[in-house]
Protein backbone atom coordinates (compact mmCIF):
# COMPACT_ATOMS: atom_id res chain seq x y z
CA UNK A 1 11.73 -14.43 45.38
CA UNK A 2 13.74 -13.47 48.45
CA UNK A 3 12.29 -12.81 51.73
CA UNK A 4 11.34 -9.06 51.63
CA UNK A 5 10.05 -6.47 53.88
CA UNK A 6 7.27 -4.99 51.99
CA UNK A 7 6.52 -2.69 55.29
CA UNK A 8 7.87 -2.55 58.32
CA UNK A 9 7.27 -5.63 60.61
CA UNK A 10 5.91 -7.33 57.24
CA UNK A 11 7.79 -9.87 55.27
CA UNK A 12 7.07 -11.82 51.90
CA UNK A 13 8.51 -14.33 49.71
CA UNK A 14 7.63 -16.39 47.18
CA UNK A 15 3.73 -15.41 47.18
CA UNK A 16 1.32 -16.82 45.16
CA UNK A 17 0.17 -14.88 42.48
CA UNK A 18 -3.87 -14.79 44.24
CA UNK A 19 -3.14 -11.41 45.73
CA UNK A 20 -6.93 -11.02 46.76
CA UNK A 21 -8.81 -12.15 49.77
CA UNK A 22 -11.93 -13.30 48.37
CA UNK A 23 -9.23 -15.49 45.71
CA UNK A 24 -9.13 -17.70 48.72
CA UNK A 25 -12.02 -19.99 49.71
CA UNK A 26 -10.59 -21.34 53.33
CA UNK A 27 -8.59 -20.05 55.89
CA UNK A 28 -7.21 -22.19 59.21
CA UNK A 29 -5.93 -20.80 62.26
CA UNK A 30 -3.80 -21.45 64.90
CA UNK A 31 -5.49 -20.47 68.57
CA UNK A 32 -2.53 -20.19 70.92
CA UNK A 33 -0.43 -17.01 70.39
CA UNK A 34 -2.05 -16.62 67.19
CA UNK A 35 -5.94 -15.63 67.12
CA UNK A 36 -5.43 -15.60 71.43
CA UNK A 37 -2.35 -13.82 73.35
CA UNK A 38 -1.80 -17.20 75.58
CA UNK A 39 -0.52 -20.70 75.56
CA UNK A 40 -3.46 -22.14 77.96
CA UNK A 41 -1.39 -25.13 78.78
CA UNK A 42 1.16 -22.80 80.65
CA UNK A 43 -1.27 -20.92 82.69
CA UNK A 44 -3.41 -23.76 83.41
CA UNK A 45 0.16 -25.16 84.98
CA UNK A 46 0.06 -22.20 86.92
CA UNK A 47 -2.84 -23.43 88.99
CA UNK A 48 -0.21 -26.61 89.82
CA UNK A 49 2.80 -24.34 90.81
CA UNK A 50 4.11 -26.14 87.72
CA UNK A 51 3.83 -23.01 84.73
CA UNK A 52 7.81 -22.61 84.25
CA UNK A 53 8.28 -26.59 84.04
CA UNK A 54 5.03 -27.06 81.34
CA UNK A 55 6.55 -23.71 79.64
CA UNK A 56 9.50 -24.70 79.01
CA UNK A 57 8.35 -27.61 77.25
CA UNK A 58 6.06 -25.59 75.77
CA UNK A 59 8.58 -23.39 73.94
CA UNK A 60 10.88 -25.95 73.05
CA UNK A 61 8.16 -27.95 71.05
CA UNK A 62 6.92 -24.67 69.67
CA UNK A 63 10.72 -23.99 68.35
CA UNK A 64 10.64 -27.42 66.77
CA UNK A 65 12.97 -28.93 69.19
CA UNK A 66 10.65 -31.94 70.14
CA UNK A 67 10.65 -34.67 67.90
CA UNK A 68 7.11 -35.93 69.15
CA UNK A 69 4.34 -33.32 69.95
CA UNK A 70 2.58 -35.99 70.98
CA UNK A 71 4.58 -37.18 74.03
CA UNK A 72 5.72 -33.88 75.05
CA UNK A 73 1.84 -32.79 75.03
CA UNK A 74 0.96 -35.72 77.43
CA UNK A 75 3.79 -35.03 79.44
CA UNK A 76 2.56 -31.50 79.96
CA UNK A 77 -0.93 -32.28 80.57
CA UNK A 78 0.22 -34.97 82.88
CA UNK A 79 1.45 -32.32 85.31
CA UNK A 80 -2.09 -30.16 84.92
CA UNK A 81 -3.80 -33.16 87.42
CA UNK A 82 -5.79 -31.89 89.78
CA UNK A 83 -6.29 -28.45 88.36
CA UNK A 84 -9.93 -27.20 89.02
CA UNK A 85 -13.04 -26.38 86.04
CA UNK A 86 -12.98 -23.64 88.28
CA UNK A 87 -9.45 -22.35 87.09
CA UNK A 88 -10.17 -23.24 83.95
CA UNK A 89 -13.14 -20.65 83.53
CA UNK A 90 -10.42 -18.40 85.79
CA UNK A 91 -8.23 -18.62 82.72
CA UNK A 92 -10.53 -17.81 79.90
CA UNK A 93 -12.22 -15.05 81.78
CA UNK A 94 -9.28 -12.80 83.19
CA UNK A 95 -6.12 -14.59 81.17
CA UNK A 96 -7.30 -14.63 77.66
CA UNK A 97 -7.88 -12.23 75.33
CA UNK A 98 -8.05 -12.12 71.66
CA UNK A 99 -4.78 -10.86 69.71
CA UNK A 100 -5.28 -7.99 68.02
CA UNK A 101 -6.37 -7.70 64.86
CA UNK A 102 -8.12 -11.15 65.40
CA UNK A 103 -12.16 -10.21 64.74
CA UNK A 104 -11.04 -8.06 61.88
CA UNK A 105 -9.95 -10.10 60.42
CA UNK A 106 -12.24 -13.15 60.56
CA UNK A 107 -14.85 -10.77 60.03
CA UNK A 108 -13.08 -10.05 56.86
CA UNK A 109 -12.87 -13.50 55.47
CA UNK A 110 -16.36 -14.12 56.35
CA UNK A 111 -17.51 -11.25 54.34
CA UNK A 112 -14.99 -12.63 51.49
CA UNK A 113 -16.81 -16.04 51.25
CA UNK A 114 -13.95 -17.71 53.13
CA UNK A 115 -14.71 -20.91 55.64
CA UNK A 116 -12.95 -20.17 58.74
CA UNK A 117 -11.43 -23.01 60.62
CA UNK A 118 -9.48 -23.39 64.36
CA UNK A 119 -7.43 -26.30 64.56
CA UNK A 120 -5.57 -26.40 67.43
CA UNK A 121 -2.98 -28.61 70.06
CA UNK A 122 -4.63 -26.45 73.08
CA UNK A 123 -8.06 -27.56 74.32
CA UNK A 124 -11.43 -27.74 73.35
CA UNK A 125 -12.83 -26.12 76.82
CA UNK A 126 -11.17 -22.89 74.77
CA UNK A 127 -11.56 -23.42 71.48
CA UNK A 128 -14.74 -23.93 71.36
CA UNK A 129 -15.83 -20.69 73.11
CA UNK A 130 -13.21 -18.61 70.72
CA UNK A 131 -15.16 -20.76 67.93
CA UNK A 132 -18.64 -19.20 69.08
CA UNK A 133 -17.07 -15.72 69.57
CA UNK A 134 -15.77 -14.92 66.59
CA UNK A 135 -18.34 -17.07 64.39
CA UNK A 136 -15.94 -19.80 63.18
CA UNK A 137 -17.43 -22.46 61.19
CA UNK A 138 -15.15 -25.97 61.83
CA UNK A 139 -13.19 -26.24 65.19
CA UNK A 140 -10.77 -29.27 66.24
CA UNK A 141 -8.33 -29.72 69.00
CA UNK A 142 -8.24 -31.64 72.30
CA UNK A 143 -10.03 -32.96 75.17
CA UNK A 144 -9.31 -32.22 78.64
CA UNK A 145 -10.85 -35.29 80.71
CA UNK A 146 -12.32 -34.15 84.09
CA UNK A 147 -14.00 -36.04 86.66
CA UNK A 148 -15.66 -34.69 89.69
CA UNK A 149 -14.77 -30.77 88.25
CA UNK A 150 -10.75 -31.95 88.61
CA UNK A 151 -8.61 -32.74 85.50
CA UNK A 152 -7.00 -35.94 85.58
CA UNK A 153 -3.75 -35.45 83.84
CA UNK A 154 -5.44 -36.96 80.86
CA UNK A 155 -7.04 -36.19 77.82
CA UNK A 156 -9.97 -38.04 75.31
CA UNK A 157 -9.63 -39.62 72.21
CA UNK A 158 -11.56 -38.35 69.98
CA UNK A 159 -13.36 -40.30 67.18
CA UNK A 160 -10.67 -38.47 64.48
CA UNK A 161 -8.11 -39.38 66.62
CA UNK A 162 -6.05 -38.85 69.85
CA UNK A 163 -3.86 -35.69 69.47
CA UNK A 164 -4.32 -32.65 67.58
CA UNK A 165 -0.48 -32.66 66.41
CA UNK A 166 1.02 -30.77 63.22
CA UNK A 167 0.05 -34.27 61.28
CA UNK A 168 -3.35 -33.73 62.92
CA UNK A 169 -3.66 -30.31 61.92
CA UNK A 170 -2.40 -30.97 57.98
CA UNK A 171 -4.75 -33.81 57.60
CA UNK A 172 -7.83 -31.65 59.02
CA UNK A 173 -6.94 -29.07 56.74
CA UNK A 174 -6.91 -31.25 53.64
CA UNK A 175 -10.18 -32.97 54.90
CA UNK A 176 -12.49 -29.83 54.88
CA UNK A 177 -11.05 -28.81 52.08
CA UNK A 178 -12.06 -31.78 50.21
CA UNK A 179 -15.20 -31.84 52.07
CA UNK A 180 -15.89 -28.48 50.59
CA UNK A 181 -14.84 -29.26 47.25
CA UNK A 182 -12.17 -26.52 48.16
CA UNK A 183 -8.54 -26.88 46.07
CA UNK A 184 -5.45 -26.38 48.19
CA UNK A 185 -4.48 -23.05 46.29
CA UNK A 186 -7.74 -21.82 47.73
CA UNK A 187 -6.36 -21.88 51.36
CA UNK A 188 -4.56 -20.01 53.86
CA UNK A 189 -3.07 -21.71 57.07
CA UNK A 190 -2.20 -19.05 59.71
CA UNK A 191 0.02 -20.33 62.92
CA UNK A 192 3.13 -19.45 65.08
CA UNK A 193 4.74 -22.59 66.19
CA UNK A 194 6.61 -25.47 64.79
CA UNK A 195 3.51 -28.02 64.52
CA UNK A 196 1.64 -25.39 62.58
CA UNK A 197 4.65 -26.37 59.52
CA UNK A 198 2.46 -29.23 58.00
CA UNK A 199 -1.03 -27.71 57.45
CA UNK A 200 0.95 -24.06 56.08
CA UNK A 201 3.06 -26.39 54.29
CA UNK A 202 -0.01 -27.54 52.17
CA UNK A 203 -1.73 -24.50 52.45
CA UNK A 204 -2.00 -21.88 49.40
CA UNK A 205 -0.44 -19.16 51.33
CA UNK A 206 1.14 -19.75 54.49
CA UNK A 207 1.02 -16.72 57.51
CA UNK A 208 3.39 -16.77 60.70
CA UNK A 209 2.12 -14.62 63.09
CA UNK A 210 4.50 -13.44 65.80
CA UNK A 211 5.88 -16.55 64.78
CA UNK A 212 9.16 -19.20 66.05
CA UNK A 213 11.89 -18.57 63.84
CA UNK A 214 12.08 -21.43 61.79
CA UNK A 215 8.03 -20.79 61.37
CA UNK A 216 9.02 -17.11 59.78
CA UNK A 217 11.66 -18.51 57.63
CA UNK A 218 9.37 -20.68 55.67
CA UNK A 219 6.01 -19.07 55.65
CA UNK A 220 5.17 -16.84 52.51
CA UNK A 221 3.88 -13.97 55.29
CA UNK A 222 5.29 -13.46 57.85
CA UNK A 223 3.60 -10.94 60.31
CA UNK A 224 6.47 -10.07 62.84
CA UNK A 225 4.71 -6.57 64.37
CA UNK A 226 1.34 -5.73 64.83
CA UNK A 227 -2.38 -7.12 64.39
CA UNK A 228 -3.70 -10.37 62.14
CA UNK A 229 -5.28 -8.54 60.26
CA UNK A 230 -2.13 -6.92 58.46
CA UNK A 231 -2.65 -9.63 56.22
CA UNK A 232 -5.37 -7.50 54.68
CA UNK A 233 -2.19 -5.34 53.61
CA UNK A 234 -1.13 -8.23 51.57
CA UNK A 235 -4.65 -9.56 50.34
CA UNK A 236 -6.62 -6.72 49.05
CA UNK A 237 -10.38 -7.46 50.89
């Protein structure tokens, strides 16, 4: 089926034929510029006089045009030493909000049965308090090291791993779901950036939200104006 615009700022292709919400068991979502309206990397940088040099980068790895997420991650965080806890919590509180559409949603797939994970190449300082505020169950993504309330320029491996990458993000997805018993057709992986491609790629139905281009192009949804939760215009609740 070809890509088509079922309503405005809507398009489909090639859905499955599970056309109801509560047909799905477990849905994963992107945090940065998809259930939040930031990338926290780039206005952390702006504590560091450094938020057009770590932006940059950040685009161009969103738009798939860095190789290795990895590096380019480091490289940003790299330039984040000596940022303050203090700006951190200056971020979240008067930086962040929550996209719209965003609690309707998860409240949605809650009340469907879903699981709702965040996996997620931004930090856990964030994720984890968008994980207790919207009631997510599962949560994954990096670790900011600090010492003496200053980040280092570093981050923590983790025992999973090192870096929350697109790799990072597939395998998590496949991992709950087989923790849950969960088959792949049951999911939905929901993103906007280039290292989101793996985990929609093995996903059941695949959502770009406000998405990269080349994220649009292959996602089955792709949600190009207004809220999350216009995916509840494509899967009845």
């Amino acid at each position: 089926m070809p890509a088509t615009e079922i309503l405005p700022g809507l398009v489909v292709q090639n859905l499955p034929t599970a056309r109801r919400l509560s047909d799905y068991r477990l849905i994963a979502f992107d945090m940065d510029s998809t259930l939040i309206n930031i990338e926290c990397v780039d206005e952390i940088a702006d504590a560091a006089g450094r938020k057009a040099e770590v932006a940059a980068i950040t685009e161009a790895a969103m738009r798939g045009e860095i190789a290795d997420y990895k590096e380019s991650l480091r490289q940003r965080v790299a330039l984040l030493r000596g940022v303050t806890v203090a700006h951190l919590e200056e971020v979240y509180s008067q930086r962040l909000q929550l996209n719209l559409g965003a609690q309707t949603l998860v409240a949605a797939c809650k009340r469907a049965g879903l699981k709702v994970l965040l996996v997620s190449g931004g930090f856990t300082y964030f994720t984890d308090r968008i994980r207790d505020r919207l009631g997510i169950d599962f949560a994954r993504s990096n670790v900011l090291e600090i010492q003496e309330e200053v980040l280092t320029g570093r981050m923590v491996n983790q025992p999973w791993g090192d870096i929350c990458d697109g790799a990072e993000k597939r395998r998590t997805v496949l991992e709950v779901a087989s923790l849950l018993g969960i088959d792949m057709a049951q999911t939905i992986a929901m993103g906007d950036g280039a290292n989101d491609l793996p985990m929609m790629g093995v996903a059941g139905l695949s959502v770009a939200y406000h998405a990269k281009p080349k994220v649009r192009e292959q996602a089955m949804v792709a949600i190009n104006t207004g809220g999350l939760d216009r995916l509840l215009e494509v899967l009845r609740p």
